[in-house]
Structure formats: structure tokens, C-alpha cells
C-alpha atoms as a PDB file:
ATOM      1  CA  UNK A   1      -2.250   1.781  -8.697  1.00  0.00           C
ATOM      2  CA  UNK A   2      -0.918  -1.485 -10.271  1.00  0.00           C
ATOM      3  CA  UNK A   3       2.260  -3.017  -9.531  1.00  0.00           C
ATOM      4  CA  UNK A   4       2.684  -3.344 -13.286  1.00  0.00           C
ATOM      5  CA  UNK A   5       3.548   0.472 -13.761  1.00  0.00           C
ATOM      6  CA  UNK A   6       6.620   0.551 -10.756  1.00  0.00           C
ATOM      7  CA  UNK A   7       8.121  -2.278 -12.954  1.00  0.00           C
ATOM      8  CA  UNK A   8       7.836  -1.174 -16.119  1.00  0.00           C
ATOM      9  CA  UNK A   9       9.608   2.576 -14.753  1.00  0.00           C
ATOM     10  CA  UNK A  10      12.531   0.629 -13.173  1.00  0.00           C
ATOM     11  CA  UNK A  11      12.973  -1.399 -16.312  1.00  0.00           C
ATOM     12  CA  UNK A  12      13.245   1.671 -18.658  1.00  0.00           C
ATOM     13  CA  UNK A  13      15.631   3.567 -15.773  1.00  0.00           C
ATOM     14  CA  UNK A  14      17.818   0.790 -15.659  1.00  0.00           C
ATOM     15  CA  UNK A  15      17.701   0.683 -19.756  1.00  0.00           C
ATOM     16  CA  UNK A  16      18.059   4.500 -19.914  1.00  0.00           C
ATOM     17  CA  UNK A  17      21.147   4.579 -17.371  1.00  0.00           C
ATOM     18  CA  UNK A  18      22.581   1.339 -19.137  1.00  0.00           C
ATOM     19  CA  UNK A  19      22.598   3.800 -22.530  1.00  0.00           C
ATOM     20  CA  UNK A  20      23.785   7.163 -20.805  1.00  0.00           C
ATOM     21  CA  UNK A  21      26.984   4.771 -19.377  1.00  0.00           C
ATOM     22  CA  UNK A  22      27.626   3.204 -22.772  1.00  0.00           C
ATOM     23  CA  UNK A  23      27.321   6.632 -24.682  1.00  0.00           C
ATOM     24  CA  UNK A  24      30.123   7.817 -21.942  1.00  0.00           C
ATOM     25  CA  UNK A  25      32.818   4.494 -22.552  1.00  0.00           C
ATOM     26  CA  UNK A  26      32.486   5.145 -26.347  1.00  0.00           C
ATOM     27  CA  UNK A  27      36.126   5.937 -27.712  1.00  0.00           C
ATOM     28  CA  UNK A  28      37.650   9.874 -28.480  1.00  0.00           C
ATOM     29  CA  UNK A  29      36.733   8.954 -31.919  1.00  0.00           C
ATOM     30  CA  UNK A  30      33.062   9.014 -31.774  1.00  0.00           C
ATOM     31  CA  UNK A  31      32.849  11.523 -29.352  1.00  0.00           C
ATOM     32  CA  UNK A  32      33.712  14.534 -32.162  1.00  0.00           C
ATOM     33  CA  UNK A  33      35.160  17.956 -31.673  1.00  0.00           C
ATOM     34  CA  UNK A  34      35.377  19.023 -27.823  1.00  0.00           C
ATOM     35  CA  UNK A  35      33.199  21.544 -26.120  1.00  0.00           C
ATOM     36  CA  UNK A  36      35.424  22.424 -23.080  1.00  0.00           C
ATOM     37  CA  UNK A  37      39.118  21.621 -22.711  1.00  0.00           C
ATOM     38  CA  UNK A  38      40.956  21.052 -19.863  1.00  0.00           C
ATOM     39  CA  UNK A  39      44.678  20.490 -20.822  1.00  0.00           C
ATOM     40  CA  UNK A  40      45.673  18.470 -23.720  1.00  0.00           C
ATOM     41  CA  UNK A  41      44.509  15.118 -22.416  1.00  0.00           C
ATOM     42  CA  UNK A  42      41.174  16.171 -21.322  1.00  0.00           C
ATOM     43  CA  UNK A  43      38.059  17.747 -22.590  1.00  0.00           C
ATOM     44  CA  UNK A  44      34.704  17.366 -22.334  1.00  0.00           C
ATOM     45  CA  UNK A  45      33.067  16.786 -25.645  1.00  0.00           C
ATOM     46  CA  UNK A  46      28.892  17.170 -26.622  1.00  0.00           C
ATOM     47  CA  UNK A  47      28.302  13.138 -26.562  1.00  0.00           C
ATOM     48  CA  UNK A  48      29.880  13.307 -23.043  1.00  0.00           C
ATOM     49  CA  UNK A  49      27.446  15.638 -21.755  1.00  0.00           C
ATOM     50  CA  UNK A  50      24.431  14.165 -23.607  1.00  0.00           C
ATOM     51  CA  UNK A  51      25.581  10.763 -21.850  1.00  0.00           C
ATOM     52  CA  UNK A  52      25.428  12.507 -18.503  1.00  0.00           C
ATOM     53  CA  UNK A  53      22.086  14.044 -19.161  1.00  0.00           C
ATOM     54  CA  UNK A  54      20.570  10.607 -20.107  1.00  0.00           C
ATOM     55  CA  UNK A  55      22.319   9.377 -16.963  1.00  0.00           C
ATOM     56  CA  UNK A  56      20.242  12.119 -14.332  1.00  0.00           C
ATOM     57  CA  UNK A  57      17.332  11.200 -16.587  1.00  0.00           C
ATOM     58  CA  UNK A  58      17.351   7.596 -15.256  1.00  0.00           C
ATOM     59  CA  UNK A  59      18.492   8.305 -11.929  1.00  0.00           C
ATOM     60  CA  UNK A  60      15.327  10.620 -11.957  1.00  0.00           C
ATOM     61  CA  UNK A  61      13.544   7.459 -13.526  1.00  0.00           C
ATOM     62  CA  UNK A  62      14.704   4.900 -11.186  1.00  0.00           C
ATOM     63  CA  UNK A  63      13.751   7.798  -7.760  1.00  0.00           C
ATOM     64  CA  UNK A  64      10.474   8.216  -9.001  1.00  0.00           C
ATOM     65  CA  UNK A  65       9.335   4.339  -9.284  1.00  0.00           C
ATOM     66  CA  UNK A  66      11.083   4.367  -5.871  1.00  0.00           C
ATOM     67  CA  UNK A  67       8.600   6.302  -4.822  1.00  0.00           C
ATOM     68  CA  UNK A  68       5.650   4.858  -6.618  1.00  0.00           C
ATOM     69  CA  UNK A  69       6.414   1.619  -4.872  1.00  0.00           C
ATOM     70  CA  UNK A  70       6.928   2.849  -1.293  1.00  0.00           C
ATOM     71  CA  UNK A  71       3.581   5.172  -2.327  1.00  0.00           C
ATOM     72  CA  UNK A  72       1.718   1.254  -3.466  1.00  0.00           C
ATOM     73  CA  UNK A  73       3.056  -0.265  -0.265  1.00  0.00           C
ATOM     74  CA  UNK A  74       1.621   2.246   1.843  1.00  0.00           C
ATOM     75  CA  UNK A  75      -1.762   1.947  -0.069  1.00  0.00           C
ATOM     76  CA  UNK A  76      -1.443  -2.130   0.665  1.00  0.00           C
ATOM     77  CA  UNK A  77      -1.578  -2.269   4.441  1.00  0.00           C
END
């Protein structure tokens, strides 16, 4: 296994959380109607859950080229 492929996974994790955390800061007026409401001043609304789920996808991401490196240096020595 090449070192090439551990780099390339924690580049598009860190790209792929960068997006799920910029989908979540995006102002009440791009987020459309809301899902799930709380009281008044909160609700959750579909482009806040889609921004989660793109945030567990990169945490998942960034975990598994975790592994694929500590898997590589075990391989090395």
C-alpha cells in the first residue's frame, strides 16, 4: 500500500467536513421550511441534517485513513 492513498483520504475528509460545517453556518434563509421544531427560535431544518450527515461522512473519512496509515506503518517496520 502506497502512502499516496492515506493522503489523498485525509485531503477529501478534511474537504468533505470543511463542506458539511459550511452547509451548517449558512443563514435561516437558505436553510428552507423546517423539518422539526423546537420552540419558536429553533428548528431543525433538511440542509441542517444533510450538513450533519456530510459531517459523520468525513469523520468516517478522516477514521478510516487513520487506520490505513497506522495499518502502512505497521507494514514498514
Amino acid at each position: 500500500m502506497s502512502n499516496w492513498r492515506v493522503i489523498f483520504i485525509a485531503t477529501l475528509s478534511f474537504f468533505t467536513i470543511l463542506g458539511g460545517l459550511l452547509i451548517l453556518a449558512l443563514p435561516a434563509s437558505y436553510e428552507g421550511s423546517a423539518l422539526y421544531t423546537l420552540n419558536p427560535s429553533h428548528a431543525f431544518s433538511l440542509l441542517d441534517l444533510v450538513g450533519l450527515g456530510i459531517l459523520l461522512l468525513g469523520g468516517g473519512m478522516a477514521w478510516g485513513a487513520g487506520m490505513l496509515w497506522q495499518r502502512w506503518m505497521n507494514n514498514r517496520g
